[in-house]
N, C-alpha and C. Protein backbone atom coordinates (compact mmCIF):
# COMPACT_ATOMS: atom_id res chain seq x y z
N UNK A 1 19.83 -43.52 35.12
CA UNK A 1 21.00 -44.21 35.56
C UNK A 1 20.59 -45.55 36.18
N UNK A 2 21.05 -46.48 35.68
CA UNK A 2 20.83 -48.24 36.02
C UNK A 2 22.16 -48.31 37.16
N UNK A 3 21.62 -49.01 38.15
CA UNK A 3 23.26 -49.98 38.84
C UNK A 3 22.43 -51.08 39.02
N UNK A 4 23.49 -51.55 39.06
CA UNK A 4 23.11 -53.42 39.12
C UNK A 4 23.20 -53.90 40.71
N UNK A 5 22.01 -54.82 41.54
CA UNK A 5 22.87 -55.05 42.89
C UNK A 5 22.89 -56.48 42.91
N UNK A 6 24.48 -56.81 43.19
CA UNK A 6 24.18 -58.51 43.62
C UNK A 6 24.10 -58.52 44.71
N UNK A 7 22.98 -59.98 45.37
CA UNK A 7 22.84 -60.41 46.42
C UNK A 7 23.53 -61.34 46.68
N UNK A 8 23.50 -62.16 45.78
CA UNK A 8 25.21 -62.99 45.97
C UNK A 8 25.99 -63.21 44.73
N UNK A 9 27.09 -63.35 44.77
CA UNK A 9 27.18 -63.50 43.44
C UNK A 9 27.20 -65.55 43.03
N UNK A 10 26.85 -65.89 43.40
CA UNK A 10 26.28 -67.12 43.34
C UNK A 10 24.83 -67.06 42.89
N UNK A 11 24.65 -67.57 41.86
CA UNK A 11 23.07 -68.01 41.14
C UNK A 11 22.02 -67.14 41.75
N UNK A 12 21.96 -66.25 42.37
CA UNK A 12 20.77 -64.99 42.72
C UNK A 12 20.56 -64.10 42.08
N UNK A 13 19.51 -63.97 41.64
CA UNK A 13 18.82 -62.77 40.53
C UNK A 13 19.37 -61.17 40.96
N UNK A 14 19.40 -60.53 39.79
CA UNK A 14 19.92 -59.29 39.89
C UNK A 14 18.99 -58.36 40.12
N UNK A 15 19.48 -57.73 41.18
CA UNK A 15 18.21 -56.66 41.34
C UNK A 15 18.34 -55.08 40.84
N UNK A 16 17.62 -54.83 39.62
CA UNK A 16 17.85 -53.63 38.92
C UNK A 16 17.59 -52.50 39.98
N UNK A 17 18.10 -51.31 40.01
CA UNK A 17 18.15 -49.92 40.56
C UNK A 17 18.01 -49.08 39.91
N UNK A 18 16.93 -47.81 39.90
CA UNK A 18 17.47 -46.65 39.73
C UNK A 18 17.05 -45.24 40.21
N UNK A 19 17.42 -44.06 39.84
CA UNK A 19 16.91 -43.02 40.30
C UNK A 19 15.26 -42.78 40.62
N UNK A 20 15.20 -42.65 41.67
CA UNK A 20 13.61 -42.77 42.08
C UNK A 20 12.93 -41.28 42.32
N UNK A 21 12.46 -40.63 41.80
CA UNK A 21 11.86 -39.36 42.34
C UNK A 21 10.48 -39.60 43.18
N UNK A 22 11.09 -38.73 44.17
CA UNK A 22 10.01 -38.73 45.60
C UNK A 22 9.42 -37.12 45.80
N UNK A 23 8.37 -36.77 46.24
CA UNK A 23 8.03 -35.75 46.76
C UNK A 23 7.54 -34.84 45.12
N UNK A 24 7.22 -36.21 44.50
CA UNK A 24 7.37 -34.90 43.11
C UNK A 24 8.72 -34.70 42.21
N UNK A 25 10.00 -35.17 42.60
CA UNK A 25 11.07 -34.95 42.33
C UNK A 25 11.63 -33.94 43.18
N UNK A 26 11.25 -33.43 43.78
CA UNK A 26 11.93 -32.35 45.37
C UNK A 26 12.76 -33.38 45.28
N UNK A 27 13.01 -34.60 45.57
CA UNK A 27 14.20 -35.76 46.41
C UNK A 27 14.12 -36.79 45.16
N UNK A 28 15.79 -37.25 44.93
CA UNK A 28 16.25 -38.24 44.27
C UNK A 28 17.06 -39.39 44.97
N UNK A 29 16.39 -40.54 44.66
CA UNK A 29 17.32 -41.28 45.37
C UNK A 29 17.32 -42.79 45.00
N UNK A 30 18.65 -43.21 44.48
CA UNK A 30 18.88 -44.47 43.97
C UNK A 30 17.79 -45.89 44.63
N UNK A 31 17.05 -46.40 44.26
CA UNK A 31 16.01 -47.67 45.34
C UNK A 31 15.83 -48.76 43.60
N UNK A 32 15.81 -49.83 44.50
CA UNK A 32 15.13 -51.39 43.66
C UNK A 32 14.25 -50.77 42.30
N UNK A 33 13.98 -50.78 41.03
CA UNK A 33 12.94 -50.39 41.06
C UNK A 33 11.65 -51.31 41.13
N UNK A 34 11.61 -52.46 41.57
CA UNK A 34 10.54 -52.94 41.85
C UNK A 34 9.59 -52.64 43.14
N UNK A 35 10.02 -52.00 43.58
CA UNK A 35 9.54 -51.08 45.04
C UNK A 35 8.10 -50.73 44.42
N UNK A 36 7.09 -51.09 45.13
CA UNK A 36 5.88 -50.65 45.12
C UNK A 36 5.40 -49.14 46.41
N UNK A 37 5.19 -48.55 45.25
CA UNK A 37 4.45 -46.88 46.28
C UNK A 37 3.57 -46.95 46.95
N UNK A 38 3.61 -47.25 48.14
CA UNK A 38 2.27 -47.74 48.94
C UNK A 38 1.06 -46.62 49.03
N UNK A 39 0.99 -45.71 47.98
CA UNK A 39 0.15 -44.74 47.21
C UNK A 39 -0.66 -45.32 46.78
N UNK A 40 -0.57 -46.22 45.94
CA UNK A 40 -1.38 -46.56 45.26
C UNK A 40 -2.13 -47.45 45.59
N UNK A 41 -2.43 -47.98 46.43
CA UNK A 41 -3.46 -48.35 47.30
C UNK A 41 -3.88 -48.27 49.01
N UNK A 42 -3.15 -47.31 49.20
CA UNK A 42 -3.99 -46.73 50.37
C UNK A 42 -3.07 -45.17 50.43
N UNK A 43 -4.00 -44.31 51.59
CA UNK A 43 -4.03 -42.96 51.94
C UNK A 43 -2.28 -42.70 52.45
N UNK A 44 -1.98 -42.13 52.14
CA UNK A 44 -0.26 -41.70 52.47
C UNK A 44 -0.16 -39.98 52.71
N UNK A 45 0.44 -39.66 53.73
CA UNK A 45 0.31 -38.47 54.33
C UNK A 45 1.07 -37.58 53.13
N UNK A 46 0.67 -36.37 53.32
CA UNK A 46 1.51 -35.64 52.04
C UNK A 46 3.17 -35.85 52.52
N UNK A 47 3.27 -35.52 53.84
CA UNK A 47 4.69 -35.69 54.55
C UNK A 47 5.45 -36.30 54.17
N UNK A 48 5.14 -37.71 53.62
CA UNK A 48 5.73 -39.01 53.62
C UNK A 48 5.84 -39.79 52.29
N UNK A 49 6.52 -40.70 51.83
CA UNK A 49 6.43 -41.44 50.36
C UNK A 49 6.81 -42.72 51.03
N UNK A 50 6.06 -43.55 51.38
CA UNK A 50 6.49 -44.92 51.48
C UNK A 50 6.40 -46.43 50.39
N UNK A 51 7.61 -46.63 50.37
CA UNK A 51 7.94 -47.86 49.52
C UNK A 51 7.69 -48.83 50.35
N UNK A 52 7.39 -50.29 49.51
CA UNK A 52 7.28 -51.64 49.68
C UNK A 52 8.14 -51.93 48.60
N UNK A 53 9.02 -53.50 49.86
CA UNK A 53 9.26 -54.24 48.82
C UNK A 53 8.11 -55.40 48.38
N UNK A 54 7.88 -55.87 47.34
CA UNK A 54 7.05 -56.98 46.57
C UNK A 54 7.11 -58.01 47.36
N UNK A 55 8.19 -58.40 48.34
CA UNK A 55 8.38 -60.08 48.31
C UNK A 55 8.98 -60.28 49.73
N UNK A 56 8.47 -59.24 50.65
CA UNK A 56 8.66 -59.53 52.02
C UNK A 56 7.67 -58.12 52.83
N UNK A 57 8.00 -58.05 54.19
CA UNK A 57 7.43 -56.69 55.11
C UNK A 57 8.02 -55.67 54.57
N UNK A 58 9.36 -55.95 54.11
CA UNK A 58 10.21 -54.71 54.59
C UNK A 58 9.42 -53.14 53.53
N UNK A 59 10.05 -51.95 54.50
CA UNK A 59 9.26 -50.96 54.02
C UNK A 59 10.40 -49.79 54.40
N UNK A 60 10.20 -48.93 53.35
CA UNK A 60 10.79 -47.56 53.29
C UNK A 60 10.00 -46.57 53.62
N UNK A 61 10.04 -45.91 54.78
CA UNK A 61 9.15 -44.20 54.44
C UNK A 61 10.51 -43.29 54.55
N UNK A 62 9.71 -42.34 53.75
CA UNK A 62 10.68 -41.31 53.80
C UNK A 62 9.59 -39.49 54.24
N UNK A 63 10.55 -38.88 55.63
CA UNK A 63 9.36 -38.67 55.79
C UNK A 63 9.92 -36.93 56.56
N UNK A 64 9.30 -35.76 56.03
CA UNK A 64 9.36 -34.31 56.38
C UNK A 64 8.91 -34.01 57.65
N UNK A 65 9.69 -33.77 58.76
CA UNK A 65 9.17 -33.46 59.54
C UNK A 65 10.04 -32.31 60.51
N UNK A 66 9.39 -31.88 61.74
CA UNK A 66 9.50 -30.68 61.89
C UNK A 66 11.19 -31.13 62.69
N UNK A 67 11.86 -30.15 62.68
CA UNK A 67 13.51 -30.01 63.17
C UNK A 67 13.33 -30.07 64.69
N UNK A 68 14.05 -31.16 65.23
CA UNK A 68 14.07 -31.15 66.37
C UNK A 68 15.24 -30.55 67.02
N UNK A 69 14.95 -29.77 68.77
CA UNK A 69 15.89 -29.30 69.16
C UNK A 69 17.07 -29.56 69.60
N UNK A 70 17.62 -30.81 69.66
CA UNK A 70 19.04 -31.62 69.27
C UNK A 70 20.01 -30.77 68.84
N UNK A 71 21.51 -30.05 69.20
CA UNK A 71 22.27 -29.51 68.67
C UNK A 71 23.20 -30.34 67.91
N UNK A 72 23.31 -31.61 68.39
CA UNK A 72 24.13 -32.55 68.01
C UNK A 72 23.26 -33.67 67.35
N UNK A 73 24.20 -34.42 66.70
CA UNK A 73 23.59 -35.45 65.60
C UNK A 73 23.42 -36.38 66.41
N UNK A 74 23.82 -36.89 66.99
CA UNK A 74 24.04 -38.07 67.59
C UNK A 74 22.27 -38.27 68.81
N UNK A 75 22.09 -36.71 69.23
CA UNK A 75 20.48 -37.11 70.69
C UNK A 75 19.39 -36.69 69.48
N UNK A 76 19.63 -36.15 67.79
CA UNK A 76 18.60 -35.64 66.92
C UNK A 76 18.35 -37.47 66.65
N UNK A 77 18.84 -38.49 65.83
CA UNK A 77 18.62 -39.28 65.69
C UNK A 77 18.01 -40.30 66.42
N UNK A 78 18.57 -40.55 67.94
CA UNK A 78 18.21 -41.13 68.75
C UNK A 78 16.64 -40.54 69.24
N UNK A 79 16.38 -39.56 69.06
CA UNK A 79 15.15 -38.65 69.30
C UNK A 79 14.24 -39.14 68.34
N UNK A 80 14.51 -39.52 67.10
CA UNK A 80 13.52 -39.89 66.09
C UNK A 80 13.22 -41.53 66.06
N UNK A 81 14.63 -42.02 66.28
CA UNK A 81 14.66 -43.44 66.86
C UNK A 81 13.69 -44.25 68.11
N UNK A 82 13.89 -43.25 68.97
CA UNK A 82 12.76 -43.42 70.18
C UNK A 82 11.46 -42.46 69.70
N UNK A 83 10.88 -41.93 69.37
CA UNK A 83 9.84 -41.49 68.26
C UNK A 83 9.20 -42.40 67.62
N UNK A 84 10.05 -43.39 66.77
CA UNK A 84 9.33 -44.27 65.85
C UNK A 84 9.28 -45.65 67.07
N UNK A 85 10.09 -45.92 68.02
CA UNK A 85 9.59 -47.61 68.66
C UNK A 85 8.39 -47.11 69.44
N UNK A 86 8.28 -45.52 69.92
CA UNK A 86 6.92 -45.29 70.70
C UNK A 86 6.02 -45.59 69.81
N UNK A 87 5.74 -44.81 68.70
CA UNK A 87 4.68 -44.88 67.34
C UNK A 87 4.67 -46.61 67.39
N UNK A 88 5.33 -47.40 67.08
CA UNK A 88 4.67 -48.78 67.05
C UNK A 88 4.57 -49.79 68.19
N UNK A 89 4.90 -49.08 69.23
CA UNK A 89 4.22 -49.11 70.61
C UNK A 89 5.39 -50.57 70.65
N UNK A 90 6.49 -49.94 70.57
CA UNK A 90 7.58 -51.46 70.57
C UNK A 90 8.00 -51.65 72.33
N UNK A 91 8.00 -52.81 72.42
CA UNK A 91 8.30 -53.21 73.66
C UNK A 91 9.73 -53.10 74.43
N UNK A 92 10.28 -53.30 73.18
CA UNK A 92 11.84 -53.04 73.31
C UNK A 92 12.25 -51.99 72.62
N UNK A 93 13.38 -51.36 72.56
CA UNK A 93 14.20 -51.05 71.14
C UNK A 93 15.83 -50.71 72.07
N UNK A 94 16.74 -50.80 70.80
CA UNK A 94 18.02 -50.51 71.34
C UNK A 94 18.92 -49.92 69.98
N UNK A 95 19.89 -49.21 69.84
CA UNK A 95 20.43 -48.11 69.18
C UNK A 95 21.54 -49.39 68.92
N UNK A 96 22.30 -50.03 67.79
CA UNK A 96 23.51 -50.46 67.40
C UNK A 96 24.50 -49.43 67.57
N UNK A 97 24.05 -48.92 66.48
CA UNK A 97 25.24 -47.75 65.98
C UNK A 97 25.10 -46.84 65.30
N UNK A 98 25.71 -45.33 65.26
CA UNK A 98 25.10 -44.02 64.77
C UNK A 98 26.38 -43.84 64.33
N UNK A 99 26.28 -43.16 62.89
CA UNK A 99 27.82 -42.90 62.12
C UNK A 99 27.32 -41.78 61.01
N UNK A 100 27.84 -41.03 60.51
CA UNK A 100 27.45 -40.01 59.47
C UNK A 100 28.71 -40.35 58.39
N UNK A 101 27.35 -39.96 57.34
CA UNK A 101 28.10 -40.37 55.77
C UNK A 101 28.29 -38.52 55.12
N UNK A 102 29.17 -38.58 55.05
CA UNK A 102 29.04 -36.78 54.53
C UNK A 102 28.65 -36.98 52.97
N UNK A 103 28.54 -36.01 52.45
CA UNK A 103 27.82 -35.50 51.39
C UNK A 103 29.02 -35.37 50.31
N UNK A 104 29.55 -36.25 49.11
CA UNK A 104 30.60 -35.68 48.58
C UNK A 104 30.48 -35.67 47.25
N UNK A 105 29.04 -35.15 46.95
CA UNK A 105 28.60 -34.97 45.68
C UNK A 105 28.79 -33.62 45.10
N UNK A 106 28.72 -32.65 46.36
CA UNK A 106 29.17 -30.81 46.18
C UNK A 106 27.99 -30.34 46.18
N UNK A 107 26.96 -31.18 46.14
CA UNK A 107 25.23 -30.47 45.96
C UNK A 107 25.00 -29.46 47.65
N UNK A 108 23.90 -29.59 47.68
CA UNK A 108 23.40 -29.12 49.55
C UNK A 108 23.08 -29.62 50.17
N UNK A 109 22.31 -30.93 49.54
CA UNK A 109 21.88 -31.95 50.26
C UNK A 109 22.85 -32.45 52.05
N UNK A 110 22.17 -31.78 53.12
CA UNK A 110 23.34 -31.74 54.21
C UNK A 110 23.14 -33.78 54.19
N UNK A 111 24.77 -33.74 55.22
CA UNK A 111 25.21 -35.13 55.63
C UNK A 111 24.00 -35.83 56.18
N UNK A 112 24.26 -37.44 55.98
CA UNK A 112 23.19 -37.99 56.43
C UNK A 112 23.85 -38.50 57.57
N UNK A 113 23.27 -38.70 59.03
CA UNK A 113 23.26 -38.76 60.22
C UNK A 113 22.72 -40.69 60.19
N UNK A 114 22.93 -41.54 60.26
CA UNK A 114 23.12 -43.26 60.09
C UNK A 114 22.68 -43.60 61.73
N UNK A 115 21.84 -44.50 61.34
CA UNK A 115 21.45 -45.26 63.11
C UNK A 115 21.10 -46.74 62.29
N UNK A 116 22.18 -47.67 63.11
CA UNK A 116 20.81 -48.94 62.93
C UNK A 116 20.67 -49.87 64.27
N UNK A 117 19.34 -50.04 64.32
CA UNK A 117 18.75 -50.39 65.88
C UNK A 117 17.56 -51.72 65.30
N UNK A 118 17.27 -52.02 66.60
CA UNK A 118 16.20 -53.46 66.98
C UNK A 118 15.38 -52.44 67.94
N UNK A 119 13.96 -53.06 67.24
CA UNK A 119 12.86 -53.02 68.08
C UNK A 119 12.00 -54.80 67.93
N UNK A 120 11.14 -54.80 68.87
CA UNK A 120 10.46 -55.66 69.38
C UNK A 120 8.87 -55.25 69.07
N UNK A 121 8.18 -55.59 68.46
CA UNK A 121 7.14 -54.83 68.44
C UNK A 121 5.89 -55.72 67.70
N UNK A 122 4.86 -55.74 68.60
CA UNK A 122 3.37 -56.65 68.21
C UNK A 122 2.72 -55.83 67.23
N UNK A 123 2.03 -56.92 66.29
CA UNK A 123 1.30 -56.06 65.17
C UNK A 123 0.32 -56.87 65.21
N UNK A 124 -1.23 -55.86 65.05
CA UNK A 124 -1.67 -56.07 64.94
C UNK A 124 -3.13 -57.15 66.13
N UNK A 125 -2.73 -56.35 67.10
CA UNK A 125 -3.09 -57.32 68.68
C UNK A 125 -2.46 -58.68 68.75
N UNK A 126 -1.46 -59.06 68.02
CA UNK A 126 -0.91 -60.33 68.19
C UNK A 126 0.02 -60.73 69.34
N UNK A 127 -0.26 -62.14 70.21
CA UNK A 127 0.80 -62.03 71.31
C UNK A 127 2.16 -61.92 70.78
N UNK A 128 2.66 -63.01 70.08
CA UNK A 128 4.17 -62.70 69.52
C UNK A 128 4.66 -61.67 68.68
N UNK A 129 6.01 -61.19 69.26
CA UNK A 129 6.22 -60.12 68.58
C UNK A 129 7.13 -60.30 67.70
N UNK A 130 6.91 -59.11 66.84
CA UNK A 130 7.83 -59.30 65.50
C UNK A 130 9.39 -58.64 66.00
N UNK A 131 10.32 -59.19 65.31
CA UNK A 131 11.49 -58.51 65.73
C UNK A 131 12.48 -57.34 64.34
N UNK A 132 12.38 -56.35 64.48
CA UNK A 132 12.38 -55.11 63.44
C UNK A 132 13.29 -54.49 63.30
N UNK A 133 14.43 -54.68 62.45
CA UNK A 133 16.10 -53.87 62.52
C UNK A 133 15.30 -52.80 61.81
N UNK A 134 15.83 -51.72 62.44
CA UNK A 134 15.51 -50.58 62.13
C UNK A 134 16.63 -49.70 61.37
N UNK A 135 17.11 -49.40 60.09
CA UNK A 135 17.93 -48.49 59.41
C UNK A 135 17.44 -46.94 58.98
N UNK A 136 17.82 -46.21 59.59
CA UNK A 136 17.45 -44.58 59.98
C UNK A 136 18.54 -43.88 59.37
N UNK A 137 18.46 -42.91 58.64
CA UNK A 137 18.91 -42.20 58.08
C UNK A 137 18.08 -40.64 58.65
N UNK A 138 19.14 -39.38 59.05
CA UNK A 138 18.62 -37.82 58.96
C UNK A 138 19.16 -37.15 58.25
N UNK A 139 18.55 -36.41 57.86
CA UNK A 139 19.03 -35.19 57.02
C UNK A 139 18.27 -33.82 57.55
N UNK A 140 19.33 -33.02 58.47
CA UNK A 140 18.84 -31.77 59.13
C UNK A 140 18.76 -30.41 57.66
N UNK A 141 18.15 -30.45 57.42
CA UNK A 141 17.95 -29.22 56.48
C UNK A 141 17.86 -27.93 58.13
N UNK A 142 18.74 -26.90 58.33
CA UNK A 142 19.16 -26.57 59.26
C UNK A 142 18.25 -24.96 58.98
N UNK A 143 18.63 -24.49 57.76
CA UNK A 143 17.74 -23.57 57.55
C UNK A 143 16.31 -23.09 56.95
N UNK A 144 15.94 -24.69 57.29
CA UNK A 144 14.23 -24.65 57.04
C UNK A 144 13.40 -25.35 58.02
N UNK A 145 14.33 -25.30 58.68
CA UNK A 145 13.83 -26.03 60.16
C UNK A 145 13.12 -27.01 60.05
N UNK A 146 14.25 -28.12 59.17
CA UNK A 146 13.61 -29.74 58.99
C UNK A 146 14.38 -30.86 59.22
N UNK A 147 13.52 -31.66 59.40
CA UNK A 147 14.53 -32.92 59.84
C UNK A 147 13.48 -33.91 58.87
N UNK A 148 14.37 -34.58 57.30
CA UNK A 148 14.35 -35.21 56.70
C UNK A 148 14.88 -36.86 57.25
N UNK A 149 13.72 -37.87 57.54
CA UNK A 149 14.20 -38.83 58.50
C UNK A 149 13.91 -39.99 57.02
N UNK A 150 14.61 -40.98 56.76
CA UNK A 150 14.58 -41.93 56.10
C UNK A 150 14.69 -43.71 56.87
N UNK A 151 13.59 -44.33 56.50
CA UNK A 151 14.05 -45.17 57.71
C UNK A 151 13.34 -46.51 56.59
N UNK A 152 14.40 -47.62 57.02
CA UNK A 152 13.96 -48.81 56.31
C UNK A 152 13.55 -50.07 57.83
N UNK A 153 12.49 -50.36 57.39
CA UNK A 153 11.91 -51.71 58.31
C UNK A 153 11.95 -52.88 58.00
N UNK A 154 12.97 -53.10 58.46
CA UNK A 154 13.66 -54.66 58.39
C UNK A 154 12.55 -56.12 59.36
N UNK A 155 11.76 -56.48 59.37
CA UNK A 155 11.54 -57.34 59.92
C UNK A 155 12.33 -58.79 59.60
N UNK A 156 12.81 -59.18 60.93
CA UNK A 156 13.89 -60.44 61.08
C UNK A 156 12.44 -61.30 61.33
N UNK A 157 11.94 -61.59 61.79
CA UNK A 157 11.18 -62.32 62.79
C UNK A 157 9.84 -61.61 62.64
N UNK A 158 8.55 -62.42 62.03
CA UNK A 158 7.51 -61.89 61.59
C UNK A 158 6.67 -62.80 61.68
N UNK A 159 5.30 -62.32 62.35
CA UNK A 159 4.41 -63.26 62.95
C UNK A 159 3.29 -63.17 61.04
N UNK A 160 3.74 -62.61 60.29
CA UNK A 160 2.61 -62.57 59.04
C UNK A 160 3.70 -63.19 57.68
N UNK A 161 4.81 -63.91 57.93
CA UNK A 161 5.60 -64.58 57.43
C UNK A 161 6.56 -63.60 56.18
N UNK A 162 6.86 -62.42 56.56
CA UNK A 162 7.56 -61.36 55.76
C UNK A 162 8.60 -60.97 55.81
N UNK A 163 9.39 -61.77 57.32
CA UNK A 163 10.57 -61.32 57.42
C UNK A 163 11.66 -61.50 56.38
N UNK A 164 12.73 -61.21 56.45
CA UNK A 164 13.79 -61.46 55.45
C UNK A 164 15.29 -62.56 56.40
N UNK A 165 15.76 -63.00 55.91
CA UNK A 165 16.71 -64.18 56.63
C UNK A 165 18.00 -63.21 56.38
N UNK A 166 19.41 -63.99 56.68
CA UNK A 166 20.82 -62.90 56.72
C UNK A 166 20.73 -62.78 55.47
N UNK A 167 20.63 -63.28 54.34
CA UNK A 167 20.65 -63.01 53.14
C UNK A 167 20.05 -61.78 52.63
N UNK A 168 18.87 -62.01 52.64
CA UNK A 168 18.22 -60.71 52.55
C UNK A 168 18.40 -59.28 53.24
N UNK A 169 18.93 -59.62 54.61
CA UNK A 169 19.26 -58.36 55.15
C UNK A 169 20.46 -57.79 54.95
N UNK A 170 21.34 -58.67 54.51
CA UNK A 170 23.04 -57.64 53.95
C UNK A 170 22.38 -56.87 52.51
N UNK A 171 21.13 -58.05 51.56
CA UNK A 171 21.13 -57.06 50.83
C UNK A 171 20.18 -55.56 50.60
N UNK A 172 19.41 -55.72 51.99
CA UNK A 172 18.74 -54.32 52.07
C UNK A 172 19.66 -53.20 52.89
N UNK A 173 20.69 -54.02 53.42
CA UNK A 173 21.79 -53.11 54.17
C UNK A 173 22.36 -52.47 53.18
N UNK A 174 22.26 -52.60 51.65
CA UNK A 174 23.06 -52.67 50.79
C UNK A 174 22.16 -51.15 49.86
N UNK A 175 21.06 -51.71 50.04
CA UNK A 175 19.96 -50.99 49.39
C UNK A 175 20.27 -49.38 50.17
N UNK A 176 19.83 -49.60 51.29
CA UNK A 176 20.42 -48.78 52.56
C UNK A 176 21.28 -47.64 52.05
N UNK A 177 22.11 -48.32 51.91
CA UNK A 177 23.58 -47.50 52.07
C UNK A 177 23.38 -46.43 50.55
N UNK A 178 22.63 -47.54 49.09
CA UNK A 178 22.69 -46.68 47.95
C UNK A 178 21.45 -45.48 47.84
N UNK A 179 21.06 -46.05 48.55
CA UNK A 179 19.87 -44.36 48.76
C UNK A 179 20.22 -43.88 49.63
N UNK A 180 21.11 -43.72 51.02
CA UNK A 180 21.58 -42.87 51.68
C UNK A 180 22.71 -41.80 51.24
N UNK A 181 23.21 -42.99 50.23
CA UNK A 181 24.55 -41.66 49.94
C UNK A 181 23.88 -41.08 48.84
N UNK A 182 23.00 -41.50 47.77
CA UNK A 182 22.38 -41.42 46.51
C UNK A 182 21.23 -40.20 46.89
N UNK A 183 20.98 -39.81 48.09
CA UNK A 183 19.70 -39.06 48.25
C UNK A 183 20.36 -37.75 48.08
N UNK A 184 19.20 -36.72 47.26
CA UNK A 184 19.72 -35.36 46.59
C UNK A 184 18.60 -34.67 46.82
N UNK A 185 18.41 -33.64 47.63
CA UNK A 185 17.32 -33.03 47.93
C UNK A 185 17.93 -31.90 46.52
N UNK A 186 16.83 -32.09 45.50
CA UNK A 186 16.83 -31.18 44.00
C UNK A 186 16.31 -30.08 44.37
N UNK A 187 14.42 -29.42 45.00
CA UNK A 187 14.18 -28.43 45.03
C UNK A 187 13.65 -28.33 46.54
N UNK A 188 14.45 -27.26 47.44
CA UNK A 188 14.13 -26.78 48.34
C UNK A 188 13.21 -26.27 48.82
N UNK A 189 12.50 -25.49 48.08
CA UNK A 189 11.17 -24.67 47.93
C UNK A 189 9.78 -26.43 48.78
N UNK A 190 10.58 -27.29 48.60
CA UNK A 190 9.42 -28.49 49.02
C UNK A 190 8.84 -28.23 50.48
N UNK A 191 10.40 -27.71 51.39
CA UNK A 191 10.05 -27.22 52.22
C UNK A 191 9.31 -25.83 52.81
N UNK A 192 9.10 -25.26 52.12
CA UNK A 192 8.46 -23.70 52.23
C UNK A 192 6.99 -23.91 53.30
């Protein structure tokens, strides 16, 4: 399955899409296909499948991890949210907004749980810091005691010249949204 994405519809190249199998095909989910598998040249945890885009920082992991004790959607996300600005040792971070997209495909794939936030965060021992919209996606698999976290790294502001400008970021907001609703956990057994 092809979709087409415009970034503008003014003279900007079309960026082809399609079904991406992750994990082996365990997970389907609509992405660019020019997305490079950051597999293929360096070590990637079995946990995790992380994409690059070609032509900036920005980066996709998508990533299995253990179910946190959160009853509600709303402190599970924020839990993984503050999780990942500790992991890159961010100076700042702050939560926009948390919204859930339900599932209305009829599959099992449970609802995805939506955060998008700013962190502040130095790479690389550098004094200036990069500034990093963060787009988070969960998926509580409830009876395998998992929390499927999807998260895209937006760098606005990049001390290694990778950020993306408003342009670019409505259209990874865009990207965003078609692998969030597009994601289909196919075989369960991934989690066993």
């Amino acid at each position: 399955m092809f979709t087409r994405w415009w970034t503008r519809l003014e003279k900007e190249p079309i960026i082809m899409s399609s079904t991406r199998e992750l994990f082996g095909g365990a997970i389907t989910a609509v992405a660019p296909i020019n997305l490079v598998d950051a597999s293929d040249f360096r070590q990637v945890p079995d946990t995790q499948e992380v994409l690059l885009y070609p032509d900036s920082s920005v980066s996709i992991i998508v990533e299995v991890l253990q179910r946190v004790d959160a009853s509600d959607d709303d402190p599970a996300i924020r839990f993984h949210f503050d999780s990942l600005a500790h992991d890159n040792s961010a100076t700042t971070s702050a939560v926009e907004a948390v919204a859930v997209i339900p599932n209305t495909r009829g599959d099992k794939t449970p609802p995805a749980i939506t955060l998008s936030g700013v962190q502040s965060v130095a790479k690389f021992n550098k004094k200036d810091e990069d500034q990093v919209r963060v787009l988070m996606a969960l998926f509580r698999v409830e009876d395998k005691r998992v929390d499927l976290v999807v998260t895209f790294n937006v760098p606005m502001v990049s001390q290694d010249q990778g950020a993306v400008n408003a342009e670019g970021w409505k259209t990874v907001q865009n990207h965003f949204d078609a692998f969030v609703r597009s994601f289909c956990i196919v075989d369960f057994g991934l989690f066993a």
